[in-house]
C-alpha atoms as a PDB file:
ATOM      1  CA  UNK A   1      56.722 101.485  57.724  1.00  0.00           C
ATOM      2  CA  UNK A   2      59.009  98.659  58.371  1.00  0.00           C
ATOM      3  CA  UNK A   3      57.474  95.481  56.561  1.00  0.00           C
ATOM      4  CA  UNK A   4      58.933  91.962  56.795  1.00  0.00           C
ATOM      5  CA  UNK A   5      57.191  89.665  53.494  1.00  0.00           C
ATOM      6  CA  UNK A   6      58.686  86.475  54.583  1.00  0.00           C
ATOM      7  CA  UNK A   7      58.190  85.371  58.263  1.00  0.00           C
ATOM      8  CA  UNK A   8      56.963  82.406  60.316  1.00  0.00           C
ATOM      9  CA  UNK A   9      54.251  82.253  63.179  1.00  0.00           C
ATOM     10  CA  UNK A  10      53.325  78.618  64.531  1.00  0.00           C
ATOM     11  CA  UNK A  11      54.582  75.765  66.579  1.00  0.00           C
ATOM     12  CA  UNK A  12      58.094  74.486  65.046  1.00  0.00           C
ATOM     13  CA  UNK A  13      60.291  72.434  67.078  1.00  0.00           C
ATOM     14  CA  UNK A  14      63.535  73.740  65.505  1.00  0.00           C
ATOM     15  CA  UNK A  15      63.077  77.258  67.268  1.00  0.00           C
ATOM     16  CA  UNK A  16      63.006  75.739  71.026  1.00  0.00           C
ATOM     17  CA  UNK A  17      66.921  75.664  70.248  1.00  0.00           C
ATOM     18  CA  UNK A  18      66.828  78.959  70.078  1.00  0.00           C
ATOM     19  CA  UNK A  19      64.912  79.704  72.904  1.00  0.00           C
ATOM     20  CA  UNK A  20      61.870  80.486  71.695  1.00  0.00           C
ATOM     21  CA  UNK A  21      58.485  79.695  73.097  1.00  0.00           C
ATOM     22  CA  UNK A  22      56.507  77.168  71.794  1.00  0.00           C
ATOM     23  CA  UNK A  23      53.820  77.779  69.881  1.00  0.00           C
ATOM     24  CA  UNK A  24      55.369  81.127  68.909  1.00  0.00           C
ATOM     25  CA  UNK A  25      52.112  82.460  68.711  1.00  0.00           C
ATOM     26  CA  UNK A  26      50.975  86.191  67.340  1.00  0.00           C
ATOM     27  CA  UNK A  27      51.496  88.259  70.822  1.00  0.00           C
ATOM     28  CA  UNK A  28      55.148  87.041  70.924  1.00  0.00           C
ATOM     29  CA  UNK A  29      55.415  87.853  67.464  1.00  0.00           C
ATOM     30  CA  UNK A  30      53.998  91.079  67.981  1.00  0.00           C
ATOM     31  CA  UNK A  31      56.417  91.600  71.040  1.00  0.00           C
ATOM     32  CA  UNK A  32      59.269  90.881  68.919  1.00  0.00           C
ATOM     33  CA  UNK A  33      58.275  93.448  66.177  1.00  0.00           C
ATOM     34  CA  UNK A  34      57.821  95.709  68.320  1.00  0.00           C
ATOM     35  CA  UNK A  35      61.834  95.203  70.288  1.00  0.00           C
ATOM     36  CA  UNK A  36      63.025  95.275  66.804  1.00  0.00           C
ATOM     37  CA  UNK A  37      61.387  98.268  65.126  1.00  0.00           C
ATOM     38  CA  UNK A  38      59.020  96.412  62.668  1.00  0.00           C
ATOM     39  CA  UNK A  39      55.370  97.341  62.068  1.00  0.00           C
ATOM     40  CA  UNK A  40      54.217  94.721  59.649  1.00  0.00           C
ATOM     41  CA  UNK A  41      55.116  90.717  58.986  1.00  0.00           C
ATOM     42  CA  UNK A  42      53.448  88.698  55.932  1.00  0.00           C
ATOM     43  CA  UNK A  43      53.574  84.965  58.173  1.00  0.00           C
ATOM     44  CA  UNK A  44      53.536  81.735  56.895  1.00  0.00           C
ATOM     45  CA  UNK A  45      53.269  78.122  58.650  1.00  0.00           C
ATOM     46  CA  UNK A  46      56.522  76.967  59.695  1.00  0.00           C
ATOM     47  CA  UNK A  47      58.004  73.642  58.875  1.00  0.00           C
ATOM     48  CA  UNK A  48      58.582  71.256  55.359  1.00  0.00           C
ATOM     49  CA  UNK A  49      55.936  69.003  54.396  1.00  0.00           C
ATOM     50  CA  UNK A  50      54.022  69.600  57.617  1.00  0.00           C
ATOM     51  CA  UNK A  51      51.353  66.540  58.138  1.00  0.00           C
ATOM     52  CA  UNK A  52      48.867  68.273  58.974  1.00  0.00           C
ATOM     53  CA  UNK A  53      48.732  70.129  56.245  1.00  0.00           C
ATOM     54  CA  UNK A  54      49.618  73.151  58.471  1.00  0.00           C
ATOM     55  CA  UNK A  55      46.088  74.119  59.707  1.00  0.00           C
ATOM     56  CA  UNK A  56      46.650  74.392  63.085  1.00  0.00           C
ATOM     57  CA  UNK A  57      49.742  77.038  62.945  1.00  0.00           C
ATOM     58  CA  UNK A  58      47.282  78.336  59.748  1.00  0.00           C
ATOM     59  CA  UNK A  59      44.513  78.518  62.574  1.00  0.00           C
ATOM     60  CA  UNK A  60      47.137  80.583  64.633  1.00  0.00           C
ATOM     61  CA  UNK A  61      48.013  83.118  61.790  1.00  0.00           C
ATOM     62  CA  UNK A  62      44.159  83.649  61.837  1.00  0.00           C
ATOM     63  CA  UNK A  63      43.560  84.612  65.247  1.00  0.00           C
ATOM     64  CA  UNK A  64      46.651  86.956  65.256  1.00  0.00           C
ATOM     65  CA  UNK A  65      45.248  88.335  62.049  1.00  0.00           C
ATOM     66  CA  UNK A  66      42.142  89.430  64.287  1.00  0.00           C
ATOM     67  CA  UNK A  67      43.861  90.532  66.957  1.00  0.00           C
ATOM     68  CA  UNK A  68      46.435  92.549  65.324  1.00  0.00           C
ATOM     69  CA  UNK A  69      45.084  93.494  62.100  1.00  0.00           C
ATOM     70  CA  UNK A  70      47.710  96.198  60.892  1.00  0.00           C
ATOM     71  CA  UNK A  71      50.684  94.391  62.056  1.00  0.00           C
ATOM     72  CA  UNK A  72      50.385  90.781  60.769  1.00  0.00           C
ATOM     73  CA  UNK A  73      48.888  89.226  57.688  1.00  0.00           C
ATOM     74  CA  UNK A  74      48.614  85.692  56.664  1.00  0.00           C
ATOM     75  CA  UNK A  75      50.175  82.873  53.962  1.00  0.00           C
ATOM     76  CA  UNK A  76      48.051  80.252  53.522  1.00  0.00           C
ATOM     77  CA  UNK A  77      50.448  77.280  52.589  1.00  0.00           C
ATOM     78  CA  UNK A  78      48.919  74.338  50.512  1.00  0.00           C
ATOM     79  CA  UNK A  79      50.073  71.084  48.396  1.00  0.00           C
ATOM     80  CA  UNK A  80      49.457  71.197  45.160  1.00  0.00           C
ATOM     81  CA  UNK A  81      48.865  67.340  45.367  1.00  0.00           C
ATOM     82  CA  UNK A  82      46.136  67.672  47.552  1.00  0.00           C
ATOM     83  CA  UNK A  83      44.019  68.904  44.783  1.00  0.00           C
ATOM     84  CA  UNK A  84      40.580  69.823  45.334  1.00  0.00           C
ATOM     85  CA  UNK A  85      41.135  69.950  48.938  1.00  0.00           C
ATOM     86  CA  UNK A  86      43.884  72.178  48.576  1.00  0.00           C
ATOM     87  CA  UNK A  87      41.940  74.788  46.326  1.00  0.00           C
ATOM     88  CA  UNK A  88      39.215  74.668  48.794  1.00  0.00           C
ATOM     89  CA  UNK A  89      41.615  75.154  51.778  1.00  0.00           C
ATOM     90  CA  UNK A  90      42.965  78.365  49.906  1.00  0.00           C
ATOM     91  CA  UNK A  91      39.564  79.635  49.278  1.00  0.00           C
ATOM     92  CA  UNK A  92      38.547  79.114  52.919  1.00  0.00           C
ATOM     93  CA  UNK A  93      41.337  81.452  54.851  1.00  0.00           C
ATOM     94  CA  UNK A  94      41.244  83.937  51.949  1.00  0.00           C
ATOM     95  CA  UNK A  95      37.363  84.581  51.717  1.00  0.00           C
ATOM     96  CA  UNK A  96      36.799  83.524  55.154  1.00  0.00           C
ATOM     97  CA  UNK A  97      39.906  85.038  57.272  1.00  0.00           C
ATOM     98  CA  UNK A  98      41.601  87.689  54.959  1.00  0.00           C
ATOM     99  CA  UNK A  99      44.546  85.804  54.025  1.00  0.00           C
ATOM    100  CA  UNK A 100      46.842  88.220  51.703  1.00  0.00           C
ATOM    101  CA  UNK A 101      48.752  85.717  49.824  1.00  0.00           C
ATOM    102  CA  UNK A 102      49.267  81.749  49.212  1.00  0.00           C
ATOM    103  CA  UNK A 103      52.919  80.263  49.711  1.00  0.00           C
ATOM    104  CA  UNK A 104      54.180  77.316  47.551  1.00  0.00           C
ATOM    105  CA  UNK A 105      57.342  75.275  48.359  1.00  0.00           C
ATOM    106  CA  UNK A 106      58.309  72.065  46.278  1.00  0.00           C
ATOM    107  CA  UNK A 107      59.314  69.936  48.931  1.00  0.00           C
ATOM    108  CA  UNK A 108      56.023  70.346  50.583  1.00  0.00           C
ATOM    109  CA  UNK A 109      54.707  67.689  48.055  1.00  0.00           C
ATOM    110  CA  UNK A 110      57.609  66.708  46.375  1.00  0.00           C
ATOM    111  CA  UNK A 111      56.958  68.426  43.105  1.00  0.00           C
ATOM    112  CA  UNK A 112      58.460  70.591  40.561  1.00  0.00           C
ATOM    113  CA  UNK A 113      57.483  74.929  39.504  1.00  0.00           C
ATOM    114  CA  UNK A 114      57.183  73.303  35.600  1.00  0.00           C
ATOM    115  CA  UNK A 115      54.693  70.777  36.302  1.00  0.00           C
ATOM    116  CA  UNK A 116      51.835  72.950  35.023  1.00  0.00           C
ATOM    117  CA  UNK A 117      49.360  70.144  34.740  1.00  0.00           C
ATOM    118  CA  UNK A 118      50.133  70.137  38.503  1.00  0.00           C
ATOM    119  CA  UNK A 119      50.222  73.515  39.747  1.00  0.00           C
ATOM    120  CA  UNK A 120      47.846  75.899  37.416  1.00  0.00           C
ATOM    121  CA  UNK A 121      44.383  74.930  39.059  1.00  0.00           C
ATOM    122  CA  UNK A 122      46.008  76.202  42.598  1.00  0.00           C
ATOM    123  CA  UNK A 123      47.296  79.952  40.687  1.00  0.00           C
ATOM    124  CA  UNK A 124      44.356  79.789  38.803  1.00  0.00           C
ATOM    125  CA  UNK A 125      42.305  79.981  42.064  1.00  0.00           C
ATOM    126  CA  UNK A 126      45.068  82.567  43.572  1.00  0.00           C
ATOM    127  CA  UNK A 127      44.387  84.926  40.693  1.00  0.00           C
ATOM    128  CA  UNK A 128      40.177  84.304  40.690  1.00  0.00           C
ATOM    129  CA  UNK A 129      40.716  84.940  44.460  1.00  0.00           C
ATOM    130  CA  UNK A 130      43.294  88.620  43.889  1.00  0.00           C
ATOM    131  CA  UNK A 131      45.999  87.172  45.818  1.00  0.00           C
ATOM    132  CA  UNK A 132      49.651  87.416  45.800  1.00  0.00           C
ATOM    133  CA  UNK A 133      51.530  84.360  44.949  1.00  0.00           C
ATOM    134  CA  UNK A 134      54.911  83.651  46.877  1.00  0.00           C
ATOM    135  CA  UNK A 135      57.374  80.933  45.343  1.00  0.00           C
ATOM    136  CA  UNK A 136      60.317  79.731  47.189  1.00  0.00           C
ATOM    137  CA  UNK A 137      63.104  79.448  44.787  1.00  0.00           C
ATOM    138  CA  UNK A 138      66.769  78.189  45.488  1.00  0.00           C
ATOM    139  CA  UNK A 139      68.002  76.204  47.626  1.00  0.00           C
ATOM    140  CA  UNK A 140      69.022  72.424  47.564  1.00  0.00           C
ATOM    141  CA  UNK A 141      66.383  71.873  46.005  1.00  0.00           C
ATOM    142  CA  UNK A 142      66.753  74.706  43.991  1.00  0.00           C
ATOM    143  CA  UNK A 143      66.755  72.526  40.173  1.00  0.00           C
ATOM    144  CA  UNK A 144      62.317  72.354  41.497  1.00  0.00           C
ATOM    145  CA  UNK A 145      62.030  75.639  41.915  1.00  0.00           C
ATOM    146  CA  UNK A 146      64.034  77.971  39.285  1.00  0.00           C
ATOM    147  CA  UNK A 147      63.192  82.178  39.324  1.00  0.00           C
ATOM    148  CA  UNK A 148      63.039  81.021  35.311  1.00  0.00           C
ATOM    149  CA  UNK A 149      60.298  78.811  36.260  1.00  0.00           C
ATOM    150  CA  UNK A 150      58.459  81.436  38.466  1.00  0.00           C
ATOM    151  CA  UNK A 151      58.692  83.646  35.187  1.00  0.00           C
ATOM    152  CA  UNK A 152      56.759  81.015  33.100  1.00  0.00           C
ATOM    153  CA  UNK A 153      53.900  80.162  35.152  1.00  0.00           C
ATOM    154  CA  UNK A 154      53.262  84.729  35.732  1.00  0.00           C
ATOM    155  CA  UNK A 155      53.629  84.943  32.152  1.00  0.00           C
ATOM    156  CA  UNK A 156      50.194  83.200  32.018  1.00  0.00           C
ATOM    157  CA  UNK A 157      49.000  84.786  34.986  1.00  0.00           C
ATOM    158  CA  UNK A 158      49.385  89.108  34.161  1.00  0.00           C
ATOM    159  CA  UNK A 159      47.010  89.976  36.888  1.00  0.00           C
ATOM    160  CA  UNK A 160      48.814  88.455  39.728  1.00  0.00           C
ATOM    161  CA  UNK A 161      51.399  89.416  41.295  1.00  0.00           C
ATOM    162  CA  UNK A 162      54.341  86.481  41.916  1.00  0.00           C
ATOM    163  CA  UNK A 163      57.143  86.956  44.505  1.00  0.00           C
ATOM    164  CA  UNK A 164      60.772  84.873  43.783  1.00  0.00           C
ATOM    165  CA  UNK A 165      61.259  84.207  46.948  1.00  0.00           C
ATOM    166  CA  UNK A 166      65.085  83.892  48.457  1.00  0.00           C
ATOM    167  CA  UNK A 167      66.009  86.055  44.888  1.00  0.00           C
ATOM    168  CA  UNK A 168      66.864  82.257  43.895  1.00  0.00           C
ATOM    169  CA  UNK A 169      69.259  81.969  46.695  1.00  0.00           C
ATOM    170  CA  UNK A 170      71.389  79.885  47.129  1.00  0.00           C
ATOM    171  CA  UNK A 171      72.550  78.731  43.397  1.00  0.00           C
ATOM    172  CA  UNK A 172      70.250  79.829  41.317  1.00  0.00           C
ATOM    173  CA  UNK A 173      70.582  83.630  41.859  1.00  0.00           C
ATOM    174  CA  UNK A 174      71.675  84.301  38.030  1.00  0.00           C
ATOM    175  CA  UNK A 175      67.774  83.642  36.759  1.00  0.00           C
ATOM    176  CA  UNK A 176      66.057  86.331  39.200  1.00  0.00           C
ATOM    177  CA  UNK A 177      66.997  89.299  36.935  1.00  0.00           C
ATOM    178  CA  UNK A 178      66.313  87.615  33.852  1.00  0.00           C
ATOM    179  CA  UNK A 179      63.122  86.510  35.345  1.00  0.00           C
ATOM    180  CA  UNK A 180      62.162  89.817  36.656  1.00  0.00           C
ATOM    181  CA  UNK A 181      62.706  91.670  33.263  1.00  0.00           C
ATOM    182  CA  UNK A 182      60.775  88.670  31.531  1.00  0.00           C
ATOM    183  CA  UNK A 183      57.566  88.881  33.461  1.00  0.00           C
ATOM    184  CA  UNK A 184      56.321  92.613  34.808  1.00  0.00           C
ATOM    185  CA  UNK A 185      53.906  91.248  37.717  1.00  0.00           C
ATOM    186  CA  UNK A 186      57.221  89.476  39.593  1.00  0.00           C
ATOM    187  CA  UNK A 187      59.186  91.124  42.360  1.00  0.00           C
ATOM    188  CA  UNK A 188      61.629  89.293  44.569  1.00  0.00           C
ATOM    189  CA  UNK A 189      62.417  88.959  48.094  1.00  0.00           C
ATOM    190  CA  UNK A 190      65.685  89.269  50.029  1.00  0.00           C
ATOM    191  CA  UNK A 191      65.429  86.394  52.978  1.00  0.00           C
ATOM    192  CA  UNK A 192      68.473  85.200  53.442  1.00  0.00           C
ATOM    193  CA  UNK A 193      70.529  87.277  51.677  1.00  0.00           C
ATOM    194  CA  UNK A 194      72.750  89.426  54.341  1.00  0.00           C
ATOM    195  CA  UNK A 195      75.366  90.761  51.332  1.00  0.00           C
ATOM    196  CA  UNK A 196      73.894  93.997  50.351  1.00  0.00           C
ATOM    197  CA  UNK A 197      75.858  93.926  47.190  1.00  0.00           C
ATOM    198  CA  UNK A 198      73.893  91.084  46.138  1.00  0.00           C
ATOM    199  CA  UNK A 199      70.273  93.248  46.797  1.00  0.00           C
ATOM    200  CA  UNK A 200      72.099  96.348  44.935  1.00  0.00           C
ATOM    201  CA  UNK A 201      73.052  94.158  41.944  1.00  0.00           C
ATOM    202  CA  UNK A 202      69.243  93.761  41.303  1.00  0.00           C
ATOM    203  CA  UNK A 203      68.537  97.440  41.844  1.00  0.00           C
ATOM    204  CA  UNK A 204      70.596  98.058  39.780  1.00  0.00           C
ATOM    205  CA  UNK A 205      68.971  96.294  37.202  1.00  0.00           C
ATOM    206  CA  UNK A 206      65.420  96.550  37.739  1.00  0.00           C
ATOM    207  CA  UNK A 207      64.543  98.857  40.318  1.00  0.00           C
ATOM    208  CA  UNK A 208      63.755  99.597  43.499  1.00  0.00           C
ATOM    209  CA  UNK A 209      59.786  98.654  43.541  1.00  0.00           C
ATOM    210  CA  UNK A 210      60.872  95.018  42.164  1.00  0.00           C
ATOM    211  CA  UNK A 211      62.588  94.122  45.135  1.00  0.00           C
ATOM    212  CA  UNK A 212      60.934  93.466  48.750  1.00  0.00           C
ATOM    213  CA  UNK A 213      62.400  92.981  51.993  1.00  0.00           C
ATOM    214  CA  UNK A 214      62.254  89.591  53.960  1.00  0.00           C
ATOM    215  CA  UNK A 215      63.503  87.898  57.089  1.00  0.00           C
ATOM    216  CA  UNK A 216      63.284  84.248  57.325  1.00  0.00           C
ATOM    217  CA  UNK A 217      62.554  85.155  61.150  1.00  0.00           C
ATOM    218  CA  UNK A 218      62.446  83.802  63.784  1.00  0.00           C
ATOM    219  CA  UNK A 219      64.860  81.133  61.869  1.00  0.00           C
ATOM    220  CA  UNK A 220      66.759  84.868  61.743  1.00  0.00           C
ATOM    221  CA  UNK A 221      66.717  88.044  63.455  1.00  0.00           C
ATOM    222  CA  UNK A 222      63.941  89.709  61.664  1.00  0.00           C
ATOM    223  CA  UNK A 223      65.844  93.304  62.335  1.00  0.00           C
ATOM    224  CA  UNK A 224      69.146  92.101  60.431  1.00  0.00           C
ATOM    225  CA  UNK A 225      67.539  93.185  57.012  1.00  0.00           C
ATOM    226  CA  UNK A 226      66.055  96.807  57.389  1.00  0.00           C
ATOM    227  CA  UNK A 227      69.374  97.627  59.670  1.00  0.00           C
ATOM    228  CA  UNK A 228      71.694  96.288  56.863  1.00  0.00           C
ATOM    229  CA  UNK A 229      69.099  98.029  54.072  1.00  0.00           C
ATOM    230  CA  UNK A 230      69.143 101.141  55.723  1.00  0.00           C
ATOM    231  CA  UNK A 231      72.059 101.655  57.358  1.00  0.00           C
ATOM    232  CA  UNK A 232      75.006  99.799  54.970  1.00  0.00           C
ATOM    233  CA  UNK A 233      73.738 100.103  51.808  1.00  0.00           C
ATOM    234  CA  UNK A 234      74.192 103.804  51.071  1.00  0.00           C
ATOM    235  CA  UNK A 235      73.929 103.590  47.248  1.00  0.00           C
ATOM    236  CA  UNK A 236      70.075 103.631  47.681  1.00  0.00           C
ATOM    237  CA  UNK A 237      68.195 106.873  48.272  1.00  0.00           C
ATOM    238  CA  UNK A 238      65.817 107.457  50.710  1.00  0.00           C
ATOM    239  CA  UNK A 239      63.138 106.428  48.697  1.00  0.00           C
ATOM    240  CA  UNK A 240      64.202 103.230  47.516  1.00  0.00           C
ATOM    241  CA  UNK A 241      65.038 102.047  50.643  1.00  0.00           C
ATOM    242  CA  UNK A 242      61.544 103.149  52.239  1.00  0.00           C
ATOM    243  CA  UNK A 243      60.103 100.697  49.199  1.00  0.00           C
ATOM    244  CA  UNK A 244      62.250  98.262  49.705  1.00  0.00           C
ATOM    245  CA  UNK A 245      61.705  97.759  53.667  1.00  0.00           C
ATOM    246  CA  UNK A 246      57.727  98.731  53.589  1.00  0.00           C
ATOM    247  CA  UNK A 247      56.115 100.418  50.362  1.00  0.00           C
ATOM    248  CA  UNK A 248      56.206  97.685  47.755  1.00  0.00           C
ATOM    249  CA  UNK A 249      54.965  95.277  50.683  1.00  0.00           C
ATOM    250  CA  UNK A 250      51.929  97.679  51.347  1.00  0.00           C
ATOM    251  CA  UNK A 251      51.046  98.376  47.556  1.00  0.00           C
ATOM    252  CA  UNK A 252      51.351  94.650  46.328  1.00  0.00           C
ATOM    253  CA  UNK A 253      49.011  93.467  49.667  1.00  0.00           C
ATOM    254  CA  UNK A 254      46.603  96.545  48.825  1.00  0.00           C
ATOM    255  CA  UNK A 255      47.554  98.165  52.399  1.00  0.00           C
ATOM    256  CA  UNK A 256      48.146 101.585  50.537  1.00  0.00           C
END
């Protein structure tokens, strides 16, 4: 299994410069995966700071959840600031359309990872709920949302799993090992990192089943990381790169 952890499925203006249709909706998703040789996408909302609070590409994800339920599984992306309404949001698509995992990014609401006070009643419904939690860290914004920081907040959190997202690309790179080896329930993803050197340095370190594949797409062609995972970086086995590109993606969604 080929499975992409960090994707996009919605209406985002951007992508009409690249030619895509607007709303890029689940069956063109689908049709992509399926040109490009990849079975399974974990999709998010598109956009930064979205208005409306991304329910209506959220409402997308959920009907392409139902009509393609072993090929793509949904982020539900909330503002911390939102509060109750936020919490409530996240319970809704989980218990109500089988969301797999909640996606944070600080300049959604113009906050910071360390502002606990914050950001614990949101993970503290994520872990009641089982879900994974997906940080993006890095960045130009990166000094918000540090792989150090992502470490902190799982430390309190054991039963959850937490996913660095970007590896703490670009800038802030350095922390995701440290952060890995300091909390056991993180793993990291690879979107837009294209130097396999860079992935292999945190093999390397902490193993295969830390590390999941991601694309970015359709910002990116979604097929650019399991070609360059399994065709240029030779140092892996077999079975590291199967993990990398599709196992750890099943077992931390409960696919297995």
């Amino acid at each position: 299994m080929i499975c992409d952890v960090h994707a996009y499925l919605g209406h985002h203006p951007a992508w009409a410069q690249l030619g895509l249709p607007l709303p890029f909706d689940a069956p063109r998703w689908v049709e992509m995966m399926d040109r490009t040789g990849v079975d399974r996408a974990l999709v998010a909302p598109p956009g930064v700071g979205v208005g409306d609070d991304f329910k209506p590409d959220m409402d997308r994800i959920a009907i392409g959840m139902k009509d393609f339920p072993e090929r793509l599984f949904g982020f539900c992306r909330v503002k911390p600031r939102r509060g109750q309404k936020a919490i409530d949001e996240l319970r809704h698509r989980v218990e109500d359309q089988n969301f797999k995992a909640v996606k944070m990014n600080t300049l959604d609401d113009d906050y910071r990872l360390d502002d606990r006070r914050l950001l614990d009643p949101v993970i503290e419904a994520a872990n009641d709920l089982g879900i994974v939690v997906f940080f993006h860290t890095g960045d130009q914004h990166g000094d918000t949302c540090q792989p150090s920081m992502v470490a902190d907040i799982a430390a309190d959190f054991p039963d959850t799993t937490f996913i660095i997202g970007h590896c703490g690309f670009i800038g802030y790179e350095s922390q995701t090992v440290p952060a890995l080896r300091a909390a056991s329930n993180t793993v990291c993803e690879t979107a837009g990192i294209l130097t396999p050197s860079k992935i292999q340095a945190i093999v390397d370190e902490v193993g295969a089943t830390r590390v999941l594949m991601g694309s970015n797409g359709p910002n990116t062609p979604i097929d650019l990381p399991h070609i360059m995972i399994n065709k240029y970086m030779n140092k892996l086995t077999d079975e590291e790169k199967a993990l990398i590109t599709g196992g750890n993606f099943e077992r931390i969604l409960g696919l297995n």
